[in-house]
Protein backbone atom coordinates (compact mmCIF):
# COMPACT_ATOMS: atom_id res chain seq x y z
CA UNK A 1 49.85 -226.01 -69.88
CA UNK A 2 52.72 -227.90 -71.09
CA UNK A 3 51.23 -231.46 -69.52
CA UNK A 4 47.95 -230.09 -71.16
CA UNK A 5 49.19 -230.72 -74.49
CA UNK A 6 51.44 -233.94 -74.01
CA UNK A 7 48.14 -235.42 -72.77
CA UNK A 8 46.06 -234.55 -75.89
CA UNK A 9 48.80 -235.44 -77.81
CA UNK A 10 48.96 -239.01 -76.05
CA UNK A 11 45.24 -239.69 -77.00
CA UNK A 12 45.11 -238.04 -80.84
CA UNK A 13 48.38 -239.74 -81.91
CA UNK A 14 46.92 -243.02 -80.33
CA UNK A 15 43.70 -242.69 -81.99
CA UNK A 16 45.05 -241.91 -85.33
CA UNK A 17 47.04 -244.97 -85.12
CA UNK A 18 44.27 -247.32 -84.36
CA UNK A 19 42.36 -245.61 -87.13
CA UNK A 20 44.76 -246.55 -89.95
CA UNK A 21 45.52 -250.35 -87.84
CA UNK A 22 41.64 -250.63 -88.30
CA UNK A 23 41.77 -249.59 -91.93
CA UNK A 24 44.55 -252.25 -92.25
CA UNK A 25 42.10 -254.83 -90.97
CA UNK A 26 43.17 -255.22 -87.62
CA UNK A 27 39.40 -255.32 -86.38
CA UNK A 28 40.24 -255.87 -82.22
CA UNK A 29 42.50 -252.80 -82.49
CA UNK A 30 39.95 -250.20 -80.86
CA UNK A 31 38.84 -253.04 -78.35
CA UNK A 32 42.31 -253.23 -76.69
CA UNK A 33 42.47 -249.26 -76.69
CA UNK A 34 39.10 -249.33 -74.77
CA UNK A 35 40.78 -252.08 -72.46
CA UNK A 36 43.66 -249.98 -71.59
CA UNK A 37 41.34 -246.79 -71.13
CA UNK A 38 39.36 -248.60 -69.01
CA UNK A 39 42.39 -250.89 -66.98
CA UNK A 40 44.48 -247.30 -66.67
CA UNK A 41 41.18 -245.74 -64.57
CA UNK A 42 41.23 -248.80 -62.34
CA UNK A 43 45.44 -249.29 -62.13
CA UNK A 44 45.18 -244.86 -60.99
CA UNK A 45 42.49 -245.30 -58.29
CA UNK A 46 43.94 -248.67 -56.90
CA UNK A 47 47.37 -247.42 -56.66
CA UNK A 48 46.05 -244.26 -55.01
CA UNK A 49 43.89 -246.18 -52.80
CA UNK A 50 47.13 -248.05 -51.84
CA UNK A 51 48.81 -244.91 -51.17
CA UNK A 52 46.41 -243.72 -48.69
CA UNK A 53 47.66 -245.93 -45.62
CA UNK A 54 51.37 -245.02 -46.36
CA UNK A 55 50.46 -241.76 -46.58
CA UNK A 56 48.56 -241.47 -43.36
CA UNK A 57 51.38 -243.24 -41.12
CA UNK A 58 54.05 -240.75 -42.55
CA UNK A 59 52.33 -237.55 -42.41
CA UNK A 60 51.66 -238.91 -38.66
CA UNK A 61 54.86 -239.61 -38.14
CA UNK A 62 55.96 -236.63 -39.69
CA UNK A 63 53.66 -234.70 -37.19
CA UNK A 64 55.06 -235.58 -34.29
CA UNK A 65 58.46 -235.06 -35.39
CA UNK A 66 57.60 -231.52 -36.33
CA UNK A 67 56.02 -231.32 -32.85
CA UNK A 68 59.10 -233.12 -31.53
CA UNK A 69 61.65 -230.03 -33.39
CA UNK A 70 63.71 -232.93 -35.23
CA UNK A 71 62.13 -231.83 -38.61
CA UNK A 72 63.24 -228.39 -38.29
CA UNK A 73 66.65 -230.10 -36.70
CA UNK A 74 67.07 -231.98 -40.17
CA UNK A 75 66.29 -228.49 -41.65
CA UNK A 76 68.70 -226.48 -40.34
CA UNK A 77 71.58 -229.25 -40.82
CA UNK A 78 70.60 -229.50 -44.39
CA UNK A 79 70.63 -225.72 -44.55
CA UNK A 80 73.69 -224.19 -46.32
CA UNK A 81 72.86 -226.39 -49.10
CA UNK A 82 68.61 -226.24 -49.49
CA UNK A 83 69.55 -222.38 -49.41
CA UNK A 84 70.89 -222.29 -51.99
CA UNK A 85 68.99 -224.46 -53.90
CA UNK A 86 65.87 -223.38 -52.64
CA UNK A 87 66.20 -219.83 -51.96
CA UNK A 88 62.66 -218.69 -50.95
CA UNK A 89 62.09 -220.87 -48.42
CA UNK A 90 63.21 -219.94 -44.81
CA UNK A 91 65.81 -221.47 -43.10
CA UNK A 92 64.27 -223.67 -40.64
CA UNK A 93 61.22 -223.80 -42.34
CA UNK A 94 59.16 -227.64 -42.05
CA UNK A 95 59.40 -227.97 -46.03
CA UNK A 96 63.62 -227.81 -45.51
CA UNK A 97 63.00 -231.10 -43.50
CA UNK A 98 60.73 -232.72 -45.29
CA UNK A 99 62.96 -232.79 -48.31
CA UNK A 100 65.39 -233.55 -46.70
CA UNK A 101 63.66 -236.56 -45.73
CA UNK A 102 62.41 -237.26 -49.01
CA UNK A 103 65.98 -236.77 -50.60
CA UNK A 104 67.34 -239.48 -48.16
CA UNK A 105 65.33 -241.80 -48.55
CA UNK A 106 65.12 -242.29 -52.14
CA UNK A 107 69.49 -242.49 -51.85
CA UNK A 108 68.24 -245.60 -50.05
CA UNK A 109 65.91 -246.88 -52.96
CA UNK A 110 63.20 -246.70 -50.30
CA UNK A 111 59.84 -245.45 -52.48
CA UNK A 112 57.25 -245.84 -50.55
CA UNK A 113 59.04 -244.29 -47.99
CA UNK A 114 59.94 -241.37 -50.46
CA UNK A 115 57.08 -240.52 -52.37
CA UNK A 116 54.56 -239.66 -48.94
CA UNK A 117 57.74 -237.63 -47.32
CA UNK A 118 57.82 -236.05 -51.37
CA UNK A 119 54.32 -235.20 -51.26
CA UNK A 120 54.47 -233.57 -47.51
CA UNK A 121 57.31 -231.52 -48.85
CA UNK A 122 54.71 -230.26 -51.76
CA UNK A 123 52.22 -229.29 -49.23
CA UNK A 124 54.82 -227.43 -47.33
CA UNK A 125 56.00 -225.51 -50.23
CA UNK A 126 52.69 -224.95 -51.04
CA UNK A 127 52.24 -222.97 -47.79
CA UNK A 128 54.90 -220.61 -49.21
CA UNK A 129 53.79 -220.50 -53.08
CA UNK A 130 53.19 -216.80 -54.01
CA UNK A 131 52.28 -217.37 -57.66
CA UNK A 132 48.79 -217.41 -59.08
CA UNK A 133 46.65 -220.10 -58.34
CA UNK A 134 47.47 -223.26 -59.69
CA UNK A 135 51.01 -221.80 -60.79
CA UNK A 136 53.76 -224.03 -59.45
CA UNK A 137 56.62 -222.13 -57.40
CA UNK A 138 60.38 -222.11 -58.62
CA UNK A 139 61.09 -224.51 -55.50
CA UNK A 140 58.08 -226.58 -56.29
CA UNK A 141 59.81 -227.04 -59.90
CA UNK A 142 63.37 -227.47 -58.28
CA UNK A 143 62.39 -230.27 -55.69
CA UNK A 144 60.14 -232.16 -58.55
CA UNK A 145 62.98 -232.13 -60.99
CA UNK A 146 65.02 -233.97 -58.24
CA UNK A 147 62.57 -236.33 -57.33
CA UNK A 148 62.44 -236.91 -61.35
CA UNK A 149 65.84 -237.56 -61.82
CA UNK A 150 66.10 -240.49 -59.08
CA UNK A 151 69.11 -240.17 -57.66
CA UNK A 152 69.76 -243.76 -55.68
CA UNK A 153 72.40 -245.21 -54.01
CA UNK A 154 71.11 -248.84 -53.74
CA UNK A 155 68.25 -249.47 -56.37
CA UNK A 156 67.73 -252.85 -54.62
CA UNK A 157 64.46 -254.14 -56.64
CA UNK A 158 66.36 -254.11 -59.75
CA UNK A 159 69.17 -256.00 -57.80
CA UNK A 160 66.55 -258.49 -56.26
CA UNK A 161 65.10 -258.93 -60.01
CA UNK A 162 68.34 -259.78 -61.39
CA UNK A 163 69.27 -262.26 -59.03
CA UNK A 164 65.55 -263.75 -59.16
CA UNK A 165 65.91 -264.23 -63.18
CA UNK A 166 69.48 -265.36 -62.82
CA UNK A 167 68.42 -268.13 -60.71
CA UNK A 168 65.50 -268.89 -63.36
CA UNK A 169 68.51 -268.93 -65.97
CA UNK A 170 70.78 -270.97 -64.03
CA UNK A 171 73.63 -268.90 -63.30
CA UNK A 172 75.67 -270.07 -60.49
CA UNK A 173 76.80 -268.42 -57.29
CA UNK A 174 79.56 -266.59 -59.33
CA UNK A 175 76.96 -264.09 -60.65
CA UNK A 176 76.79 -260.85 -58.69
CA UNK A 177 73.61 -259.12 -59.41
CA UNK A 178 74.68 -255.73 -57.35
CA UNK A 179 77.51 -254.91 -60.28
CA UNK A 180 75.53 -252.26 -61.65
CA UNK A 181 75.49 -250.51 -58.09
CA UNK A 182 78.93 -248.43 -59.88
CA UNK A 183 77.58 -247.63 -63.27
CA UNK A 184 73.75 -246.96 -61.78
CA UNK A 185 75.49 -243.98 -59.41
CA UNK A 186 77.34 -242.29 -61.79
CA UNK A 187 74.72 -242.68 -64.39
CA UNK A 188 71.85 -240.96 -61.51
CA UNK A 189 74.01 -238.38 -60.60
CA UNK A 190 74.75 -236.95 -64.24
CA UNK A 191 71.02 -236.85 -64.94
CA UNK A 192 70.21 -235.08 -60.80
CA UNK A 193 73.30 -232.95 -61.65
CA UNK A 194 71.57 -232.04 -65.61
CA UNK A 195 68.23 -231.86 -63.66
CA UNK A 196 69.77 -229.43 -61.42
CA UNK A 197 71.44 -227.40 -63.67
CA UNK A 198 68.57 -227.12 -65.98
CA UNK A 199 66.37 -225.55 -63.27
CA UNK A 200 69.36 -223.20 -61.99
CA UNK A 201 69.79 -221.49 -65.66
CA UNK A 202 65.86 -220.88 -65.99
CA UNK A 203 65.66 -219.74 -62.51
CA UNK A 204 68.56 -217.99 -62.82
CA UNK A 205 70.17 -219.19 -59.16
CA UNK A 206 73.81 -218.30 -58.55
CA UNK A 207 75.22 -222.26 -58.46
CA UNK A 208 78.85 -221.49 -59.12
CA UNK A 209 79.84 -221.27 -55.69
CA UNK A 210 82.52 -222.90 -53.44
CA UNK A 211 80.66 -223.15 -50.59
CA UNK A 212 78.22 -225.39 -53.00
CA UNK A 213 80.22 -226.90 -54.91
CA UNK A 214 82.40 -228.29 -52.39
CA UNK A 215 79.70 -230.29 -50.28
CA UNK A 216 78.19 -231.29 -53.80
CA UNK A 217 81.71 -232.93 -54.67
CA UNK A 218 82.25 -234.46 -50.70
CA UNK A 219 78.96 -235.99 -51.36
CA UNK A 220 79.21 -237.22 -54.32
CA UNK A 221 82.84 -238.74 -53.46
CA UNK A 222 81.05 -240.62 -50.35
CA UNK A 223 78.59 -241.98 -52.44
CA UNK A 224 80.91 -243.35 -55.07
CA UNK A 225 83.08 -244.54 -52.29
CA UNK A 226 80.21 -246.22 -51.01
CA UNK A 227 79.07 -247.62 -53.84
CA UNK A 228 82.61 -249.24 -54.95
CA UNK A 229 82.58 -250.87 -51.67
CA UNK A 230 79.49 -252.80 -51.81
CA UNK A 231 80.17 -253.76 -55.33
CA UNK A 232 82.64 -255.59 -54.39
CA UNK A 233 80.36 -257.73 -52.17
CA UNK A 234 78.68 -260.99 -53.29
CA UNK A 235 75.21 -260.73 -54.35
CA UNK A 236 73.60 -261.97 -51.50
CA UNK A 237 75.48 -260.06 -49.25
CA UNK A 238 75.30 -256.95 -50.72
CA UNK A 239 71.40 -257.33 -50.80
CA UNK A 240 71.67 -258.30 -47.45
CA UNK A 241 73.16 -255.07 -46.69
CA UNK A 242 71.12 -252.99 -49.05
CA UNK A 243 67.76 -253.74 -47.12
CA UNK A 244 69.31 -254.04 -43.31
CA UNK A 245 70.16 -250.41 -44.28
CA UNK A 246 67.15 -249.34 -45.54
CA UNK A 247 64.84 -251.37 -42.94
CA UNK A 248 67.00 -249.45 -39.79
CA UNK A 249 67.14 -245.91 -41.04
CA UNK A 250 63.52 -245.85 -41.44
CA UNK A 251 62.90 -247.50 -38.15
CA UNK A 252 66.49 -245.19 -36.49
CA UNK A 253 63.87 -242.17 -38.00
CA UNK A 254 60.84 -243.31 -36.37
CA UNK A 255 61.94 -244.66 -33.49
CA UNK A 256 64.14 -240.76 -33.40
CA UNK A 257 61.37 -238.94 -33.50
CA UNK A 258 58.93 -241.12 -30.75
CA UNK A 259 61.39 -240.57 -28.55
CA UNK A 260 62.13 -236.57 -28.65
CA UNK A 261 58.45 -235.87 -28.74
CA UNK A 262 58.63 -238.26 -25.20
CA UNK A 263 61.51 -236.13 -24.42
CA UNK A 264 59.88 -232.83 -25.18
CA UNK A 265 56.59 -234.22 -23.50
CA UNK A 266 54.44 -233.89 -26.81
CA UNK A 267 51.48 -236.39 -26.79
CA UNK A 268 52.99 -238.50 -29.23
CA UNK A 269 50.15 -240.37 -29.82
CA UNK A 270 47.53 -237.52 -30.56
CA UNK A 271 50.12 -235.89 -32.97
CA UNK A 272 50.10 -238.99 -35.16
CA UNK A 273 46.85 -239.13 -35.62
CA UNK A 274 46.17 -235.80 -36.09
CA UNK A 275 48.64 -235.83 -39.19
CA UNK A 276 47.67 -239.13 -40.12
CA UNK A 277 43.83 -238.02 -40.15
CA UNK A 278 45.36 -235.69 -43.88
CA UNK A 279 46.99 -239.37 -45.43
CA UNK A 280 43.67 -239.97 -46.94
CA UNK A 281 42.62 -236.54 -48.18
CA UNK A 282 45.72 -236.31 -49.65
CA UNK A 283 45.69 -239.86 -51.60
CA UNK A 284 41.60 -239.03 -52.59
CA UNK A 285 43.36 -235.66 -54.45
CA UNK A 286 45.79 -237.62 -56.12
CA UNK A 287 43.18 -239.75 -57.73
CA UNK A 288 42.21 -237.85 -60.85
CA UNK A 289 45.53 -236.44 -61.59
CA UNK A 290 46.93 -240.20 -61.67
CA UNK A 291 43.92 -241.59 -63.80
CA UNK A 292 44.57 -238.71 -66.65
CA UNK A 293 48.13 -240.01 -66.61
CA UNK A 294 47.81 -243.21 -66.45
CA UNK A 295 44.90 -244.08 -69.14
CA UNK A 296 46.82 -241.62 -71.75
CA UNK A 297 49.99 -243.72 -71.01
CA UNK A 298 47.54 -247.18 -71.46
CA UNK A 299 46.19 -245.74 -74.84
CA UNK A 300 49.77 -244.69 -75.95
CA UNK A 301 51.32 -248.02 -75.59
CA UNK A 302 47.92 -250.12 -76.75
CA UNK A 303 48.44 -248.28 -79.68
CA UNK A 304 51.72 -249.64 -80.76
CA UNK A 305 52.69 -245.95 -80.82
CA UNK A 306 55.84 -246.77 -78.47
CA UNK A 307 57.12 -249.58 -81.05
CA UNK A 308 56.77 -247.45 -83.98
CA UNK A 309 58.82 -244.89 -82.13
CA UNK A 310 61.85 -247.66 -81.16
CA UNK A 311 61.45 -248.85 -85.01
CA UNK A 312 62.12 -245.15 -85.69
CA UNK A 313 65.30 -244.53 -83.23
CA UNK A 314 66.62 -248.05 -84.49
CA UNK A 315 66.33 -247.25 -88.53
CA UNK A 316 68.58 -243.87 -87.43
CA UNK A 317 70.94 -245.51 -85.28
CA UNK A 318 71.59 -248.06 -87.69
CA UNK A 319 71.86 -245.68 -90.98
CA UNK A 320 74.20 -243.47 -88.74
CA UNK A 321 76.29 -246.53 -89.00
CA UNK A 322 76.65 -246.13 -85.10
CA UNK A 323 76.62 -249.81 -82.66
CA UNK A 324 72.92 -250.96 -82.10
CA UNK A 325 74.00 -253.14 -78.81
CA UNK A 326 71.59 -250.90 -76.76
CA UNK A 327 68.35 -250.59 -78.77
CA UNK A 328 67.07 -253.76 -76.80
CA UNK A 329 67.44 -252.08 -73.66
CA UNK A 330 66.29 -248.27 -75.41
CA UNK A 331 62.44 -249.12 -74.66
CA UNK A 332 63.11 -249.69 -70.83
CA UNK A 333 64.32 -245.63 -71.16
CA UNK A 334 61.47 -244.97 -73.10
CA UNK A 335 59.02 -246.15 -71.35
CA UNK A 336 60.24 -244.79 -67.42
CA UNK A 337 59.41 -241.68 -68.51
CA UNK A 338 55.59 -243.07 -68.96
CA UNK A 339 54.99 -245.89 -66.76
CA UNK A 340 57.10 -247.41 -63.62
CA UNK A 341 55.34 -251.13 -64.29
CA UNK A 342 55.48 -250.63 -67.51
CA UNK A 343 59.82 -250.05 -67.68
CA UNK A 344 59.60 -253.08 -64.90
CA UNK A 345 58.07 -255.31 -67.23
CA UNK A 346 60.41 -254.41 -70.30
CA UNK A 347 63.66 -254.84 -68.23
CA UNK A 348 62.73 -258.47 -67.18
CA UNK A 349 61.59 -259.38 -70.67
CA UNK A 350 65.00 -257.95 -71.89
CA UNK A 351 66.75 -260.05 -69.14
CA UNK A 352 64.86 -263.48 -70.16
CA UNK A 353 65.43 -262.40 -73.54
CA UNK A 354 69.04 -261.53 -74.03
CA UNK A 355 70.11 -262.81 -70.54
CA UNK A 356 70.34 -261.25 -67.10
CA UNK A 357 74.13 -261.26 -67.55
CA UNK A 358 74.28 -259.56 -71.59
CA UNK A 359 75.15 -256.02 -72.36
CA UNK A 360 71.77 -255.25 -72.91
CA UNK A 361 70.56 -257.02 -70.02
CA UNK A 362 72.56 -254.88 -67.40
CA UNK A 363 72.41 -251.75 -69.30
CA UNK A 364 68.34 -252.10 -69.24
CA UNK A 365 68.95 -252.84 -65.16
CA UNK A 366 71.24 -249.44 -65.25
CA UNK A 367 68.72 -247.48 -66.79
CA UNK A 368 65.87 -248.95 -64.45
CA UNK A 369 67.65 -248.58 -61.48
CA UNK A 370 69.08 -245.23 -62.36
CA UNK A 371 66.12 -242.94 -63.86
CA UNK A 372 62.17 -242.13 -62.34
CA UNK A 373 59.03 -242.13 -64.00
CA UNK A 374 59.08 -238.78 -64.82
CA UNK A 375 55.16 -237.94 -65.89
CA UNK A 376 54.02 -239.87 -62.71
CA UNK A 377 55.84 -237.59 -60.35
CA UNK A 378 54.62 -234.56 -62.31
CA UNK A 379 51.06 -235.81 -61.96
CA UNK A 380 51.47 -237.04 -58.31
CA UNK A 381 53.34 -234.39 -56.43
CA UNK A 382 51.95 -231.40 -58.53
CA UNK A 383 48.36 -232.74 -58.10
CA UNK A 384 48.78 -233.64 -54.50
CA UNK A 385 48.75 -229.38 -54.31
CA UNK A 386 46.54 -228.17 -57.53
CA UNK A 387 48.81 -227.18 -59.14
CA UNK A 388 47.70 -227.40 -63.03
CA UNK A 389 50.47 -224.84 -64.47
CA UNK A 390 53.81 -226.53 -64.03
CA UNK A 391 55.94 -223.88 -66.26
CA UNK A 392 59.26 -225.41 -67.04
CA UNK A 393 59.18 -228.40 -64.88
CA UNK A 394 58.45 -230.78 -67.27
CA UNK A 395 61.16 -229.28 -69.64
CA UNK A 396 64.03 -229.33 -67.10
CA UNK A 397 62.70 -233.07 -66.41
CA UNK A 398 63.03 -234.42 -69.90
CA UNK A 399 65.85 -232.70 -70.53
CA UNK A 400 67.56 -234.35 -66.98
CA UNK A 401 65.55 -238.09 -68.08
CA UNK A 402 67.33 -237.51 -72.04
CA UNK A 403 70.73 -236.85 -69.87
CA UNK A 404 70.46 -239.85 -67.76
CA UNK A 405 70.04 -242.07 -70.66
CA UNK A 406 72.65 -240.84 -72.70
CA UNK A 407 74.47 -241.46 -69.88
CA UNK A 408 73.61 -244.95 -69.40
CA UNK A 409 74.20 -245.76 -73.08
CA UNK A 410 77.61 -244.20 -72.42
CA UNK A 411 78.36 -245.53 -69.41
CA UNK A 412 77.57 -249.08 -70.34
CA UNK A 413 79.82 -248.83 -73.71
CA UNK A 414 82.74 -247.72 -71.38
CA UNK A 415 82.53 -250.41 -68.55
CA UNK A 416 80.45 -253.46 -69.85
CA UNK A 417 81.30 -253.19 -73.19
């Protein structure tokens, strides 16, 4: 209901604003809205499209490692804590794995990886939904809000960006792109930890436990632990390192689960494809849920709704009498929420801009690397199961998304600053 009205409200305020930019002469103004209509339709089927053969090899995959037992291995290591988080679904149940799976391998900044394995975990916790039709579950709403707060470890495009416009700018070797690898953890794990939270109040889950708190905090220390040590890394090498990681834990997984289904004598082979023959079902669903997102984002921004809004923020900041350092990299924020490509292309035009190596620059690299597109995963992994009535997932998710930048702003004032 709630994405209901955020989408009407997308089109009406956009409409009403080319109405009075056409009544101020500016004639083309309903032509470029038609354009993005139009452009958001085709970006929504070709992305889905895309996502069909990535979808395909990992729910294969993911067969034969359910076949194999190393999903509901994953499960029942990843137990105390899933539990607790996710208390009506069984231990050793396939979804515990799967989002497990998912969960690891966005830490890794791996998204294609991530978002199948997400959507898998939807259908699995679909299996278990006892709410009306259409209704999303409390651990529907719990795993989405963690998928929308994007916790990452390594965000390696941003750090592959960076270096590519530093180069363009002609920064020498001494520039190390992976410095925000520090500020981008912390930053991620305030607004999974808000995200969290958030959920736990309105679902009412007992949180304040040792036995979750501790492995919360041991993980959380590893990670910043990591983290430190690889900023301390050149550029390169940390890159380097970043994507040999990624590349072999995929590979460790697949490779993993070939071989126990061998072990176990499953026929690998026929497993895969029978879970592969659901990839493209699955990515067909998807296809109107993404266009209804995507061409009310296109209208939205076409509009020159989002500017009026940053004109807005900056007018208060500045009569506040508070520092307006960040605005540049504000619309990056912004515009996450709405549209992945659409934060991309801000960050690099606020790195060509100010420079890959400003304030602004990194903070707008913080807050890409650090935060997920909030209103595609909503669309995505709630449409990937029907599910029309989200209740308060997209609450919990703005509020986490409104954390996370607050944080960056913060976080960026108190190391780059």
């Amino acid at each position: 209901m709630v994405l209901n009205w955020v989408w009407i409200a997308f089109f009406v305020t956009a409409c009403t604003t080319a109405v009075v930019r056409w009544w101020l002469g500016e004639a083309e103004i309903f032509t470029a809205l038609l354009k993005a209509l139009f452009d958001g339709a085709r970006s929504g089927f070709e992305i889905s499209l895309g996502l069909a053969g990535v979808m395909a090899l990992w729910l294969g995959l993911m067969r034969v490692g359910e076949r194999a037992g190393m999903v509901a291995l994953l499960a029942r290591l990843a137990g105390p804590l899933l539990r607790r988080l996710f208390p009506g679904v069984p231990q050793a149940h396939p979804a515990q794995g799967a989002m497990t799976m998912n969960i690891s391998a966005n830490l890794l900044g791996l998204d294609n990886a991530a978002t199948p394995l997400g959507l898998n975990a939807m259908r699995e916790l679909q299996t278990l939904n006892r709410e009306p039709e259409g209704t999303a579950s409390d651990a529907q709403i719990m795993f989405v809000v963690m998928n929308t707060a994007g916790l990452t470890l390594i965000p390696t495009s941003v750090i592959a960006i960076r270096q590519s416009v530093a180069l363009q700018q002609g920064l020498g070797a001494g520039f190390n792109a992976a410095d925000i690898f520090l500020p981008t953890l912390l930053v991620t794990f305030a607004s999974l930890l808000a995200g969290v939270l958030t959920v736990a109040v309105a679902q009412r889950l007992p949180l304040w436990r040792a036995r979750l708190l501790f492995p919360l905090l041991a993980v959380g220390g590893l990670l910043a632990g990591a983290v430190a040590l690889l900023a301390r890394l050149p550029a390169d090498q940390a890159a380097r390192i970043a994507g040999t990681t990624g590349a072999a834990a995929i590979l460790g997984v697949v490779l993993l689960f070939i071989v126990a289904g061998a072990w176990r004598r499953v026929n690998v082979y026929e497993a895969f494809v029978d879970g592969a023959k659901e990839g493209f079902g699955v990515a067909i669903q998807i296809v109107p849920y993404l266009i209804a997102i995507l061409v009310a984002v296109g209208v939205f921004r076409a509009a020159g709704c989002m500017d009026a809004l940053l004109g807005a923020i900056g007018a208060a900041v500045a009569w506040m009498g508070l520092d307006t350092a960040f605005l540049p990299a504000l619309p990056v924020g912004l515009m996450k929420v709405l549209s992945g490509a659409g934060a991309r292309g801000l960050m690099i035009d606020v790195l060509q801009t100010h420079g890959v190596d400003s304030f602004a620059g990194r903070l707008a690299a913080i807050i890409q690397g650090s935060t997920e597109t909030t209103f595609y995963v909503l669309a995505v992994y709630f449409g990937s199961v029907g599910v029309r009535n989200t209740r308060h997932a997209l609450a919990c998710a703005l509020w986490a998304d409104a954390v996370g930048l607050v944080a960056a702003i913060g976080v960026g004032y108190a190391m780059l600053r």
